[in-house]
N, C-alpha and C. Protein backbone atom coordinates (compact mmCIF):
# COMPACT_ATOMS: atom_id res chain seq x y z
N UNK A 1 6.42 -16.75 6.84
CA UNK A 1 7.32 -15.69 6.44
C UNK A 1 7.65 -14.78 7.62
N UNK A 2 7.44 -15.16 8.78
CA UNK A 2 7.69 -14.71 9.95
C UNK A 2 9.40 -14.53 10.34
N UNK A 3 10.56 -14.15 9.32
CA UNK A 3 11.71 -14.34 9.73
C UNK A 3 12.18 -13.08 10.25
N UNK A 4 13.35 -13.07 10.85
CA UNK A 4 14.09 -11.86 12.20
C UNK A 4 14.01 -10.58 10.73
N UNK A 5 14.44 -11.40 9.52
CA UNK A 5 14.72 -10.48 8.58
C UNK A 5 13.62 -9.31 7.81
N UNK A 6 12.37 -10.16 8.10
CA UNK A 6 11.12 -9.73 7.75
C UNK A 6 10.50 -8.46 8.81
N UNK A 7 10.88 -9.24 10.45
CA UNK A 7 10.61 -8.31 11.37
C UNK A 7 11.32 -6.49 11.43
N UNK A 8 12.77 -6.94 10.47
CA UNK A 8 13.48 -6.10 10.77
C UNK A 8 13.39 -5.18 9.51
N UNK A 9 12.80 -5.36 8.40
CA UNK A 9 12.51 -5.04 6.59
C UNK A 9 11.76 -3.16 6.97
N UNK A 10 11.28 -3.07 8.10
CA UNK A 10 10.31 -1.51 8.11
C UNK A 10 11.23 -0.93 9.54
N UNK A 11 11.87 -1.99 9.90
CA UNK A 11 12.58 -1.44 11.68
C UNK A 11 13.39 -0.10 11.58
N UNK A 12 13.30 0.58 12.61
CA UNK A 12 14.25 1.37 12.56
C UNK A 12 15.52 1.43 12.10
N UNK A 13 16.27 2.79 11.16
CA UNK A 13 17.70 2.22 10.89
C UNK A 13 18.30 3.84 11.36
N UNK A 14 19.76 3.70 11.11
CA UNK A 14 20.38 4.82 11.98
C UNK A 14 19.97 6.30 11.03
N UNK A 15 19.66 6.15 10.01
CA UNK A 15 18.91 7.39 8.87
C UNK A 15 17.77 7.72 10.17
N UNK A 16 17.68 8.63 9.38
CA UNK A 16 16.17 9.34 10.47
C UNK A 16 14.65 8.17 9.87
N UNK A 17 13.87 8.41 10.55
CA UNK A 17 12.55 7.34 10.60
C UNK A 17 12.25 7.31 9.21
N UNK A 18 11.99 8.66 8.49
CA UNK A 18 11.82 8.10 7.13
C UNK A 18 11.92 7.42 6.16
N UNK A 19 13.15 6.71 6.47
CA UNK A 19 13.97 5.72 5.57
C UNK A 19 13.10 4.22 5.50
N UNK A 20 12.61 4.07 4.37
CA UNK A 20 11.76 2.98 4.35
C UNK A 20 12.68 1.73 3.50
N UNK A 21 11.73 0.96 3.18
CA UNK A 21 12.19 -0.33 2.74
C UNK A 21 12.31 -0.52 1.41
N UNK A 22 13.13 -1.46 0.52
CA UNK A 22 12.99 -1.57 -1.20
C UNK A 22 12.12 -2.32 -0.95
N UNK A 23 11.26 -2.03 -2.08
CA UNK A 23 9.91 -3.10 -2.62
C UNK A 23 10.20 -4.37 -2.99
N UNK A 24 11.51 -4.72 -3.18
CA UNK A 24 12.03 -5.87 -3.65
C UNK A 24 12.29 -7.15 -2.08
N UNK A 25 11.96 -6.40 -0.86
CA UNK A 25 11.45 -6.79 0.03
C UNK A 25 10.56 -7.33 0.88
N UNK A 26 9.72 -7.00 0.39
CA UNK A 26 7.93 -7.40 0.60
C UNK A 26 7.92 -8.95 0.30
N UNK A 27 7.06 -9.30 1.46
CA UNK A 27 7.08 -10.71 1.14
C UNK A 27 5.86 -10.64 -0.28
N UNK A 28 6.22 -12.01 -0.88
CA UNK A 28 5.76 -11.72 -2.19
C UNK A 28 5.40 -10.56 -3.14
N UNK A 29 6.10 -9.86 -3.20
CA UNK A 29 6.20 -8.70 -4.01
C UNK A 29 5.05 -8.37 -4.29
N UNK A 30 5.60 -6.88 -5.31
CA UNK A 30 4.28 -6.59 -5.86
C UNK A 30 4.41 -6.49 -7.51
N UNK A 31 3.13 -7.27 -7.09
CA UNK A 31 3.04 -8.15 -8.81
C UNK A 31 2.32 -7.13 -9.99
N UNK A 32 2.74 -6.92 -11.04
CA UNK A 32 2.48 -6.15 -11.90
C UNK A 32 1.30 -6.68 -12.56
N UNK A 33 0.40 -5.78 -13.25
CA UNK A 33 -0.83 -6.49 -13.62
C UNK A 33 -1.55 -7.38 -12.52
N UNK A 34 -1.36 -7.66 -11.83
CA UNK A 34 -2.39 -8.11 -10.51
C UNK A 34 -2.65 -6.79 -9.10
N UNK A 35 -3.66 -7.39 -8.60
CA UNK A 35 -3.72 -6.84 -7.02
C UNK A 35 -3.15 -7.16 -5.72
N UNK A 36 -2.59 -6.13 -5.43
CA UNK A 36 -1.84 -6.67 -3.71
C UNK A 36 -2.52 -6.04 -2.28
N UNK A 37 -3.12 -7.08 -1.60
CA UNK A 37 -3.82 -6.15 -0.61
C UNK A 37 -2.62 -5.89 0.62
N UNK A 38 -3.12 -4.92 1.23
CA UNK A 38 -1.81 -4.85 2.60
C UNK A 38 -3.25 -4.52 3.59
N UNK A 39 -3.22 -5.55 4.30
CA UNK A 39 -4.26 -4.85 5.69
C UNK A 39 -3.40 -4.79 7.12
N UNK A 40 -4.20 -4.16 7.80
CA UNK A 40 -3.53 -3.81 9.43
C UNK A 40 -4.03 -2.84 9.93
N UNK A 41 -4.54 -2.92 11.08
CA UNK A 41 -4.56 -1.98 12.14
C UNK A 41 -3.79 -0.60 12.18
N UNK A 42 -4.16 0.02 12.26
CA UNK A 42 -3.59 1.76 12.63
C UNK A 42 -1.98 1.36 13.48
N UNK A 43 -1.34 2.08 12.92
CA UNK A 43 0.00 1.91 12.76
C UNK A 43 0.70 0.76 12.81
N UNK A 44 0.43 0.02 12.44
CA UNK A 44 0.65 -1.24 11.47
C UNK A 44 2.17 -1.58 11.13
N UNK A 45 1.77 -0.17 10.05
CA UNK A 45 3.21 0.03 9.09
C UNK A 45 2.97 -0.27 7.65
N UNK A 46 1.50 -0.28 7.16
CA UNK A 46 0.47 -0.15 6.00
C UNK A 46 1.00 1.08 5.56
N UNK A 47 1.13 2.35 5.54
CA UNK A 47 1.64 3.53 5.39
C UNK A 47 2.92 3.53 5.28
N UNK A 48 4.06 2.59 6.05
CA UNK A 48 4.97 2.68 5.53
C UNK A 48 5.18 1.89 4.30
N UNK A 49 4.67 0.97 4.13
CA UNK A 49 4.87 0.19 2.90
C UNK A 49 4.68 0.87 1.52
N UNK A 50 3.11 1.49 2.10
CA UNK A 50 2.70 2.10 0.74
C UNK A 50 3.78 3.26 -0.02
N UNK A 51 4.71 4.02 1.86
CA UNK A 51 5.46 5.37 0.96
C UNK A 51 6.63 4.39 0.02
N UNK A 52 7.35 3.10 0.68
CA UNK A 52 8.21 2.37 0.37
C UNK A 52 7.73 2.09 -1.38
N UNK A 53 6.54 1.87 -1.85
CA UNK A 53 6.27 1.79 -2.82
C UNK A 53 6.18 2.50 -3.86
N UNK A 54 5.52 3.59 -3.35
CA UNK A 54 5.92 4.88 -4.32
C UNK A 54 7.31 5.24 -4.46
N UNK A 55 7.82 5.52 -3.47
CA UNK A 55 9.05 6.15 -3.25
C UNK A 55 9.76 5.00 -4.81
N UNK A 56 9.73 3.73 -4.31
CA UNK A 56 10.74 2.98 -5.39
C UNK A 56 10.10 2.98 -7.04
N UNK A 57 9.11 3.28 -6.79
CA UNK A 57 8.83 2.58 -8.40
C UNK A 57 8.65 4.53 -9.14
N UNK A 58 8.18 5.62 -8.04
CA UNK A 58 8.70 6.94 -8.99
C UNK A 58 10.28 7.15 -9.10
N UNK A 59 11.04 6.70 -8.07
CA UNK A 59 12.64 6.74 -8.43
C UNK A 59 12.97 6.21 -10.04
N UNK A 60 12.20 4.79 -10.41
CA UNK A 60 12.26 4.54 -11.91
C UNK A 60 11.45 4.96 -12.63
N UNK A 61 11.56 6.63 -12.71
CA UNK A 61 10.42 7.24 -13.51
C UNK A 61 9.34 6.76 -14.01
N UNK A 62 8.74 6.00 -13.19
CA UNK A 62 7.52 5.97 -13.87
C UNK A 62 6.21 6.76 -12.88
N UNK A 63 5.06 6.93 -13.24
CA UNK A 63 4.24 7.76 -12.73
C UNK A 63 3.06 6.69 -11.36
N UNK A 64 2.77 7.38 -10.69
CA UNK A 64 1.94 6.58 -9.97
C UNK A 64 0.96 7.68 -9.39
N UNK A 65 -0.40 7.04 -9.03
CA UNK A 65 -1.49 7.47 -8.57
C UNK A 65 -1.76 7.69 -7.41
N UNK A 66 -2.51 8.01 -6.39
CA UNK A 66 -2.74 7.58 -4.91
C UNK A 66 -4.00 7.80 -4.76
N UNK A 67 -5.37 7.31 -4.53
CA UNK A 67 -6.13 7.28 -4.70
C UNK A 67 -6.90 7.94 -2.85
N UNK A 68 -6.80 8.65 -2.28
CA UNK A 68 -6.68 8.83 -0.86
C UNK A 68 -8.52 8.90 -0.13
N UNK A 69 -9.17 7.75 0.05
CA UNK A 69 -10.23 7.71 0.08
C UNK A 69 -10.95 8.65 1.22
N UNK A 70 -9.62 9.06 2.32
CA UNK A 70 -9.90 9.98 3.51
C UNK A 70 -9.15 10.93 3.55
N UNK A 71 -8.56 11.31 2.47
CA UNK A 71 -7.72 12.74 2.85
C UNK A 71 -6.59 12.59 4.08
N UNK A 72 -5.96 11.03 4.29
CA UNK A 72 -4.99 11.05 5.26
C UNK A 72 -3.74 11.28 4.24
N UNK A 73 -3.54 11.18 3.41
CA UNK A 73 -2.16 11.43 3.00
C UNK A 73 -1.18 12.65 3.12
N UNK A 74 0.36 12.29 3.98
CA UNK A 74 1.13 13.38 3.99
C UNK A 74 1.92 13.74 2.83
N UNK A 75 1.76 14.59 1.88
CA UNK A 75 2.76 14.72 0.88
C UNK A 75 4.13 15.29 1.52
N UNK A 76 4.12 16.13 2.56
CA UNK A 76 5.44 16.04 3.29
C UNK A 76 6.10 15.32 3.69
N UNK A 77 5.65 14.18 4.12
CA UNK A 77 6.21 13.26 4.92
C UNK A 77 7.13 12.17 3.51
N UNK A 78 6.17 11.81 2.74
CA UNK A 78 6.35 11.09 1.81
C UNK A 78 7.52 12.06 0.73
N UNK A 79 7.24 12.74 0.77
CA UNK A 79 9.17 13.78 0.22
C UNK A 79 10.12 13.55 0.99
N UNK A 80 9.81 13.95 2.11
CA UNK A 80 10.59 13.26 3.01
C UNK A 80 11.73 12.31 2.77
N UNK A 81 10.87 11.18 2.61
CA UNK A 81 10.85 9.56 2.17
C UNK A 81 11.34 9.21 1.25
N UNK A 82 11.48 10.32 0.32
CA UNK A 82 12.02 10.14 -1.01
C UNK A 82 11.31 10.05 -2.38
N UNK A 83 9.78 9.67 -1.99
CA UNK A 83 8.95 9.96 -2.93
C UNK A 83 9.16 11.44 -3.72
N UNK A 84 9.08 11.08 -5.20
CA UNK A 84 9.43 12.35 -5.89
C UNK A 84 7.79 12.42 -6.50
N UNK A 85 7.18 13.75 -5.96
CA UNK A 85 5.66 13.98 -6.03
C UNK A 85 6.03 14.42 -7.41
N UNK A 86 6.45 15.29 -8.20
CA UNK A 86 6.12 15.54 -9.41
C UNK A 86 5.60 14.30 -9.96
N UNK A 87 5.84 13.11 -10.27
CA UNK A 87 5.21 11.83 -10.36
C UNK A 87 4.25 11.20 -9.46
N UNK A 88 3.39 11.89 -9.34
CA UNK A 88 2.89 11.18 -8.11
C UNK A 88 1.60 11.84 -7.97
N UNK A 89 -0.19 11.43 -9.11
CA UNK A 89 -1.19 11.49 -9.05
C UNK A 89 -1.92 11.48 -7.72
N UNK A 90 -2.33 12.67 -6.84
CA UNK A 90 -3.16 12.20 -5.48
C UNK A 90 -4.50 12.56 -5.74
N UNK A 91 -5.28 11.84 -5.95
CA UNK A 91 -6.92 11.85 -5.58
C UNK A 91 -7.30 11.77 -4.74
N UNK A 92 -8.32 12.81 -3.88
CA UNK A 92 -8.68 13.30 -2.86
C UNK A 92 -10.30 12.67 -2.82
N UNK A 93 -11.02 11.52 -1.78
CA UNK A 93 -12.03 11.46 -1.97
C UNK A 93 -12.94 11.82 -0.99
N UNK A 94 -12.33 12.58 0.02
CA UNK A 94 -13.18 13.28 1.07
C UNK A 94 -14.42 11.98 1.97
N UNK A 95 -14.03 10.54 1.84
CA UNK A 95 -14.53 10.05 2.92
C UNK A 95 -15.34 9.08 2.05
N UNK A 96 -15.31 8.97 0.93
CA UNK A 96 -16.30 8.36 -0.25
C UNK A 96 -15.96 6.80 -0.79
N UNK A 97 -16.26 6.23 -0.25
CA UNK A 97 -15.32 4.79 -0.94
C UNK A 97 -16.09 4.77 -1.94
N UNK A 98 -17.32 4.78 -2.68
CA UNK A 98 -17.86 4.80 -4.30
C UNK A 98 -16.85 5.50 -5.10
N UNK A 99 -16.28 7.22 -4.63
CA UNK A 99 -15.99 8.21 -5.35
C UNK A 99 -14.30 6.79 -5.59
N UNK A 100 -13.83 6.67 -4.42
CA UNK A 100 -12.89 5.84 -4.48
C UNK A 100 -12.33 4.86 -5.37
N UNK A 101 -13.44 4.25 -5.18
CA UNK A 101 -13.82 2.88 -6.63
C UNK A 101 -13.51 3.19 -7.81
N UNK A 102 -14.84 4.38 -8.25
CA UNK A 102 -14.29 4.70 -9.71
C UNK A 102 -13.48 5.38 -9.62
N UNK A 103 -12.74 6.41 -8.92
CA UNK A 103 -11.49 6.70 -9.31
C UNK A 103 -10.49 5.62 -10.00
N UNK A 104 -10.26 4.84 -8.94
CA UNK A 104 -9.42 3.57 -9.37
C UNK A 104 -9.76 3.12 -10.69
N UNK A 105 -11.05 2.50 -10.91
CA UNK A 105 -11.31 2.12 -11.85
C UNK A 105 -11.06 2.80 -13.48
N UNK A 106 -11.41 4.29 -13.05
CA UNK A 106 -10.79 5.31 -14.48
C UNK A 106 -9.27 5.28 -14.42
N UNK A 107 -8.16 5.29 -13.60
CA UNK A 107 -7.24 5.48 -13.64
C UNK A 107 -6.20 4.17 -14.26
N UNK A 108 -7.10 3.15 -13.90
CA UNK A 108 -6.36 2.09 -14.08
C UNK A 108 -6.79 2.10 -15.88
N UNK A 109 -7.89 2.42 -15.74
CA UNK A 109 -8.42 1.90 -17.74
C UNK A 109 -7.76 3.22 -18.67
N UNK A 110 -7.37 4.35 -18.05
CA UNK A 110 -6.33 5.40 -18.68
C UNK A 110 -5.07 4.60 -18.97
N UNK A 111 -4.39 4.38 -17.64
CA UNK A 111 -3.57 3.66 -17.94
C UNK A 111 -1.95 4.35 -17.94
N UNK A 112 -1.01 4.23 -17.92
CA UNK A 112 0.19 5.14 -18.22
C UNK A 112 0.88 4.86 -16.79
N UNK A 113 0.54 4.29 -15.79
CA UNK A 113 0.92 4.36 -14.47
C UNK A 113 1.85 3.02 -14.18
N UNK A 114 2.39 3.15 -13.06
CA UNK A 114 3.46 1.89 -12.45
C UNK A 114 2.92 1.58 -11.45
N UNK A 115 2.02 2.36 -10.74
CA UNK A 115 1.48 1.81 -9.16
C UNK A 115 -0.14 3.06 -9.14
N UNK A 116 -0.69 2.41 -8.92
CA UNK A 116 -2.54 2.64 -8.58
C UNK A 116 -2.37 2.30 -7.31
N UNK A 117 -2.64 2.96 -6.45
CA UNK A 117 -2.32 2.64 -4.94
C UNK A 117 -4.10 3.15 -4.41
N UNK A 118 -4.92 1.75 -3.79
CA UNK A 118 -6.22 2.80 -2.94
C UNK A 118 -6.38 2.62 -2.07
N UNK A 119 -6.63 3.55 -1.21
CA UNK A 119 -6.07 3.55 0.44
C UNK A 119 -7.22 3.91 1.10
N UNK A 120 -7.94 2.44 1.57
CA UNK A 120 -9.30 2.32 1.78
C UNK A 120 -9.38 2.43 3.53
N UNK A 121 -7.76 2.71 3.95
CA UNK A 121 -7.73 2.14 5.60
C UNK A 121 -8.62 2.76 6.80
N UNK A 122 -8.84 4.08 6.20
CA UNK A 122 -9.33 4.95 7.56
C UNK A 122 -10.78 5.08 7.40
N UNK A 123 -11.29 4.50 6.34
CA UNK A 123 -13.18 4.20 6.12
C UNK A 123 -13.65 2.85 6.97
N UNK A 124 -14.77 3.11 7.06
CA UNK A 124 -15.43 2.18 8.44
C UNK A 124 -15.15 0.39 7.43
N UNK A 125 -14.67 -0.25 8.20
CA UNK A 125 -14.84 -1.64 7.08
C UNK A 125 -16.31 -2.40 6.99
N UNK A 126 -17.11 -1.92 8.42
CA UNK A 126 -18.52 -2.55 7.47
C UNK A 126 -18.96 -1.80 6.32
N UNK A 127 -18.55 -0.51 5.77
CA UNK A 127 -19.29 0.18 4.83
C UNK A 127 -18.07 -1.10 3.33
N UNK A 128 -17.21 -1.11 3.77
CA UNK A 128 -15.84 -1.67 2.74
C UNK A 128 -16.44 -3.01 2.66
N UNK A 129 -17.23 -3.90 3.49
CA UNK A 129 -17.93 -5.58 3.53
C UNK A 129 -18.73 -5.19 2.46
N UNK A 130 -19.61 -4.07 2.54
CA UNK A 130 -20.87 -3.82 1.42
C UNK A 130 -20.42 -3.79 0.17
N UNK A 131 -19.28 -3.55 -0.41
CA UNK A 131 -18.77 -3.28 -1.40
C UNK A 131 -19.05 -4.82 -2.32
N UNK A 132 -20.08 -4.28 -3.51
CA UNK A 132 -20.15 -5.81 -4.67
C UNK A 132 -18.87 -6.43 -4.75
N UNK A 133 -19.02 -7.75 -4.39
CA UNK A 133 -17.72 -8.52 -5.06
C UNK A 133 -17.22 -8.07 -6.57
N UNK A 134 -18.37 -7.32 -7.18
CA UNK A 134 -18.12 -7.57 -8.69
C UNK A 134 -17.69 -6.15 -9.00
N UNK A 135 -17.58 -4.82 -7.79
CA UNK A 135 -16.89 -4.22 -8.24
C UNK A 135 -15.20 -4.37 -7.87
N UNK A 136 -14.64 -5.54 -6.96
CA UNK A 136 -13.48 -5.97 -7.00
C UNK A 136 -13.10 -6.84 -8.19
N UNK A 137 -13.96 -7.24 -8.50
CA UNK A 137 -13.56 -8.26 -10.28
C UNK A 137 -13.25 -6.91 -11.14
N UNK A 138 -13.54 -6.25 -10.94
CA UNK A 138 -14.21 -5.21 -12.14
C UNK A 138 -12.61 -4.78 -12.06
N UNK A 139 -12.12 -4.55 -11.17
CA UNK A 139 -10.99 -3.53 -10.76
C UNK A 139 -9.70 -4.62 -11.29
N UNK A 140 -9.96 -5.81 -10.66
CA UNK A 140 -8.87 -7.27 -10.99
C UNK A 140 -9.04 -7.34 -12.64
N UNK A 141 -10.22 -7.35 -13.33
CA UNK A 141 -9.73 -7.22 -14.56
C UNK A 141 -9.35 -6.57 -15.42
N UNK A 142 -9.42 -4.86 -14.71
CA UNK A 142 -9.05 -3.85 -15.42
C UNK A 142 -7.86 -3.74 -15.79
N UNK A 143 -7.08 -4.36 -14.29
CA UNK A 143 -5.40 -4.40 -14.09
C UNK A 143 -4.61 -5.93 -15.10
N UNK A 144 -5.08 -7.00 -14.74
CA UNK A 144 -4.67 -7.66 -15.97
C UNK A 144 -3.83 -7.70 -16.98
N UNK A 145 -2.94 -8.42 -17.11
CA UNK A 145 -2.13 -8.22 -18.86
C UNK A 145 -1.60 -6.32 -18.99
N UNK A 146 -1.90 -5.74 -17.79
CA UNK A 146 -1.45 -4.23 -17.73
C UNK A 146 0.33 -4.44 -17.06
N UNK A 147 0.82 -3.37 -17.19
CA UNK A 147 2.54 -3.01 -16.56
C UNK A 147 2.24 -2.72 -15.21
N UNK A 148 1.09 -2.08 -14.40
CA UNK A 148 0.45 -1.70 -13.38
C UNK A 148 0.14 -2.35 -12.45
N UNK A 149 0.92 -2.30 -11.06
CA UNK A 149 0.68 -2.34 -9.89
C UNK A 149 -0.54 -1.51 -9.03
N UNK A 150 -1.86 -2.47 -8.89
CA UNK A 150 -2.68 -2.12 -8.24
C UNK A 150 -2.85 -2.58 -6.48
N UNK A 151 -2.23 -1.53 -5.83
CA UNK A 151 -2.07 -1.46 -4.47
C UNK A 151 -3.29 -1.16 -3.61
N UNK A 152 -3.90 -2.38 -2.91
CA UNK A 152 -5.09 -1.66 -2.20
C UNK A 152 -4.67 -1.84 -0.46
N UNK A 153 -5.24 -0.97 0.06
CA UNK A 153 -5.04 -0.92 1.34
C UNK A 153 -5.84 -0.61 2.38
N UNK A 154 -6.46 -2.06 3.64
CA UNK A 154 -7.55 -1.33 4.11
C UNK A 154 -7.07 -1.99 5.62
N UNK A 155 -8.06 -1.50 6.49
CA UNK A 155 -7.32 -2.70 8.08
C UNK A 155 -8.29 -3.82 8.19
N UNK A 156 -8.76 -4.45 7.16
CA UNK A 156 -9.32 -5.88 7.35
C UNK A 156 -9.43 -6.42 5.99
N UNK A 157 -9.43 -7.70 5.24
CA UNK A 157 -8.95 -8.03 4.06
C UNK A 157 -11.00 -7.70 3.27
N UNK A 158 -10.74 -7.02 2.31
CA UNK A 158 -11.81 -7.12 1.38
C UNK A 158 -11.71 -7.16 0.05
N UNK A 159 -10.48 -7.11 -0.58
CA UNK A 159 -10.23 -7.11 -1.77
C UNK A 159 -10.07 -8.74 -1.67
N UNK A 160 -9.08 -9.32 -1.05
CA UNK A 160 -8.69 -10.79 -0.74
C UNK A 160 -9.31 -12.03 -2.20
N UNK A 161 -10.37 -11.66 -2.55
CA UNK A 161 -10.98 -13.15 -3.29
C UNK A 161 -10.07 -12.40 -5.01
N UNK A 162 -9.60 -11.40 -4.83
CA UNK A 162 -9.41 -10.72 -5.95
C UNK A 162 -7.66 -11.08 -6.24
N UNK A 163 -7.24 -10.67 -5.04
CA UNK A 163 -5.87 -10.04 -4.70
C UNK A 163 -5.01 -11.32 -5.37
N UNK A 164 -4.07 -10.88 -5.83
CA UNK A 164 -3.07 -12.46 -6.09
C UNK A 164 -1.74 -12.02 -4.81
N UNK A 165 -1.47 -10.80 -3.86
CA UNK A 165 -0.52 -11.01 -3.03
C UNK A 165 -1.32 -10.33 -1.99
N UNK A 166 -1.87 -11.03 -0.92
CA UNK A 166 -2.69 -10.59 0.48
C UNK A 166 -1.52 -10.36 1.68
N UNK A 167 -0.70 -9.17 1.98
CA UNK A 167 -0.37 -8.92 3.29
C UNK A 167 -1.09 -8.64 4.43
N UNK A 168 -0.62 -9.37 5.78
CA UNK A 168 -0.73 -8.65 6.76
C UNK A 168 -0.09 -8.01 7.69
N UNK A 169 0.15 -6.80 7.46
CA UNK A 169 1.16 -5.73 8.49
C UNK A 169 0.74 -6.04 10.05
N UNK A 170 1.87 -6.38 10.88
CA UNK A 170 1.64 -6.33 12.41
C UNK A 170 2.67 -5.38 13.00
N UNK A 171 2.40 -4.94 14.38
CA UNK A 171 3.29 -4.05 14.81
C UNK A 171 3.70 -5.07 15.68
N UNK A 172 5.62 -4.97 15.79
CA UNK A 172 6.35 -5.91 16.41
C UNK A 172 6.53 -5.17 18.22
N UNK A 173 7.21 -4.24 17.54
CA UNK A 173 8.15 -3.80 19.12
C UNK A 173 8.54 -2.26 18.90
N UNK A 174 8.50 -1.77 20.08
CA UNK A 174 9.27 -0.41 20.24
C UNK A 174 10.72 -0.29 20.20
N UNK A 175 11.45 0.66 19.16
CA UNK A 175 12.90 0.48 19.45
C UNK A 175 13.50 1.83 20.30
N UNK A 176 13.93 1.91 21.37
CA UNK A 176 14.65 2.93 22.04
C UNK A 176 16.22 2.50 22.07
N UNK A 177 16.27 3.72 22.38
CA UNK A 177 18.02 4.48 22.38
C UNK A 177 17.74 5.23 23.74
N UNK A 178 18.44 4.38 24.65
CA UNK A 178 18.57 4.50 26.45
C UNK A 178 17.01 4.64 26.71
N UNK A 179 16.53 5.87 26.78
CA UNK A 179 15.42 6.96 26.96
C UNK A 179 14.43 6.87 25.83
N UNK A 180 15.43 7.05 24.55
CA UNK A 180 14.75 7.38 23.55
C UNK A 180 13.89 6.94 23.22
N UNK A 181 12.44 7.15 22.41
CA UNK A 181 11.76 6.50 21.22
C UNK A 181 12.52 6.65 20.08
N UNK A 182 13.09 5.46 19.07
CA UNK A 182 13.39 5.91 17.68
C UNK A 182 13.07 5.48 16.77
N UNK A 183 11.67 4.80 17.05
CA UNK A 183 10.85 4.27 16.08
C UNK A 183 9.99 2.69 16.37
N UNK A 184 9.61 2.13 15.37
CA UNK A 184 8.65 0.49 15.75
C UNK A 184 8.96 -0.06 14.15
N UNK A 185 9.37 -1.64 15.09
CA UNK A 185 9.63 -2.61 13.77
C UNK A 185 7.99 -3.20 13.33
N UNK A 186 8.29 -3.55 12.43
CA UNK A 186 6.93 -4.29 11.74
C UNK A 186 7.18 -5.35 11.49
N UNK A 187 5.84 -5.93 10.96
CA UNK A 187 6.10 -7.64 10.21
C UNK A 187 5.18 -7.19 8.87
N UNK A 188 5.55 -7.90 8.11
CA UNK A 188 4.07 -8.60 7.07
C UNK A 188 4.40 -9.68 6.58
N UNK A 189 2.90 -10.16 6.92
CA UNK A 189 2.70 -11.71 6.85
C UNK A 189 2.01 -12.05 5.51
N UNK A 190 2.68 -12.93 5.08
CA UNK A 190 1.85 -13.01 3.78
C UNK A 190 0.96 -14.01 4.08
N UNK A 191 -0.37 -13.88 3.38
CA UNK A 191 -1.65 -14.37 3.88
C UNK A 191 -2.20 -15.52 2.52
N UNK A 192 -1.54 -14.59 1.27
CA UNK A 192 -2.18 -15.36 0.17
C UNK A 192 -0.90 -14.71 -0.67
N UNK A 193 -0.72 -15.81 -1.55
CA UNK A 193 0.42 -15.62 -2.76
C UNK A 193 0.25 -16.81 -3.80
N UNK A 194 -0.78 -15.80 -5.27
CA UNK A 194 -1.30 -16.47 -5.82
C UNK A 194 -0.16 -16.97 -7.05
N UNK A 195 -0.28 -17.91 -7.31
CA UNK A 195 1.07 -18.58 -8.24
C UNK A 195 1.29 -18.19 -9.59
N UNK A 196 1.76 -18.06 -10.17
CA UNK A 196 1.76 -17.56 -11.63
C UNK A 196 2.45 -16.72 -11.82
């Protein structure tokens, strides 16, 4: 899934940087009632995907979560973007991937949401390896037969044995204007795209 079109899906466009991508873009989408992992390295373009996701699915009123396991989330930036926060649940877990977990886990079994997004990226990934396989089942079956997009996001795959759509975000290239910086294209590679 490496095409010019894919490279170019997060690239800079003549709108200011904020302008992200439709979700209807993503290689293998994001599948409702299943899990989609997005991994990558620090600026990646994991963050842009995720605002690309909110942003589209609160535009169709429906409500979504953000589960923020490190307190990196910009709610400015993501207004910005177009994300409309009145819709838009942020849980703050101050560095906790447990507190993380069950968040997710209560939010998803409440229920009422279009996107559960948990944004595992900026926690150490050997503490994210320790994590029971069986609290990723736990989370894959919560979502199930649900309307709910469960978005996880970390920079090395650990949800993966769970996930039915595994991205991997790469950073392509710098785009300038003469002098300018005006931004960096991305890729994502799809890694796993489970059938059904």
């Amino acid at each position: 899934m490496g095409t010019p079109a894919l490279r170019d899906f997060l690239g800079f466009r003549a709108k200011p940087p904020a302008e992200v991508i439709p979700v209807e873009r993503i290689p293998g989408g994001l599948v409702r009632g299943a899990v989609t992992e997005i991994c990558g390295p620090a600026g990646s373009g994991r963050t842009s995907l995720l605002i690309a996701a909110l942003r589209e699915i609160t535009a169709r009123q429906e409500f979504c979560a953000l589960v923020d396991s490190s307190d990196a989330f910009d709610p400015h930036s993501a207004a910005g973007a177009g994300v409309e926060l009145e819709r838009l649940l942020w849980v703050r877990c101050g560095g906790n991937a447990g507190h993380a977990l069950k968040a997710a886990d209560l939010l998803l079994a409440g229920g009422g949401f279009g996107l559960v997004a948990l944004d595992l990226a900026d926690l150490d990934p050997g503490a994210l390896r320790r994590i029971p396989p069986a609290s990723w089942y736990r989370l894959r079956r919560a979502i199930e037969n649900t309307p709910t997009i469960l978005l996880v996001l970390d920079r090395e795959p650990v949800a993966r044995p769970c996930a039915s759509v595994a991205l991997e975000m790469q950073r392509q290239e710098a785009v300038w204007s003469d002098r300018l910086f005006q931004g960096m294209r991305f890729e994502a590679v799809c890694r796993k795209r489970k059938a059904g």
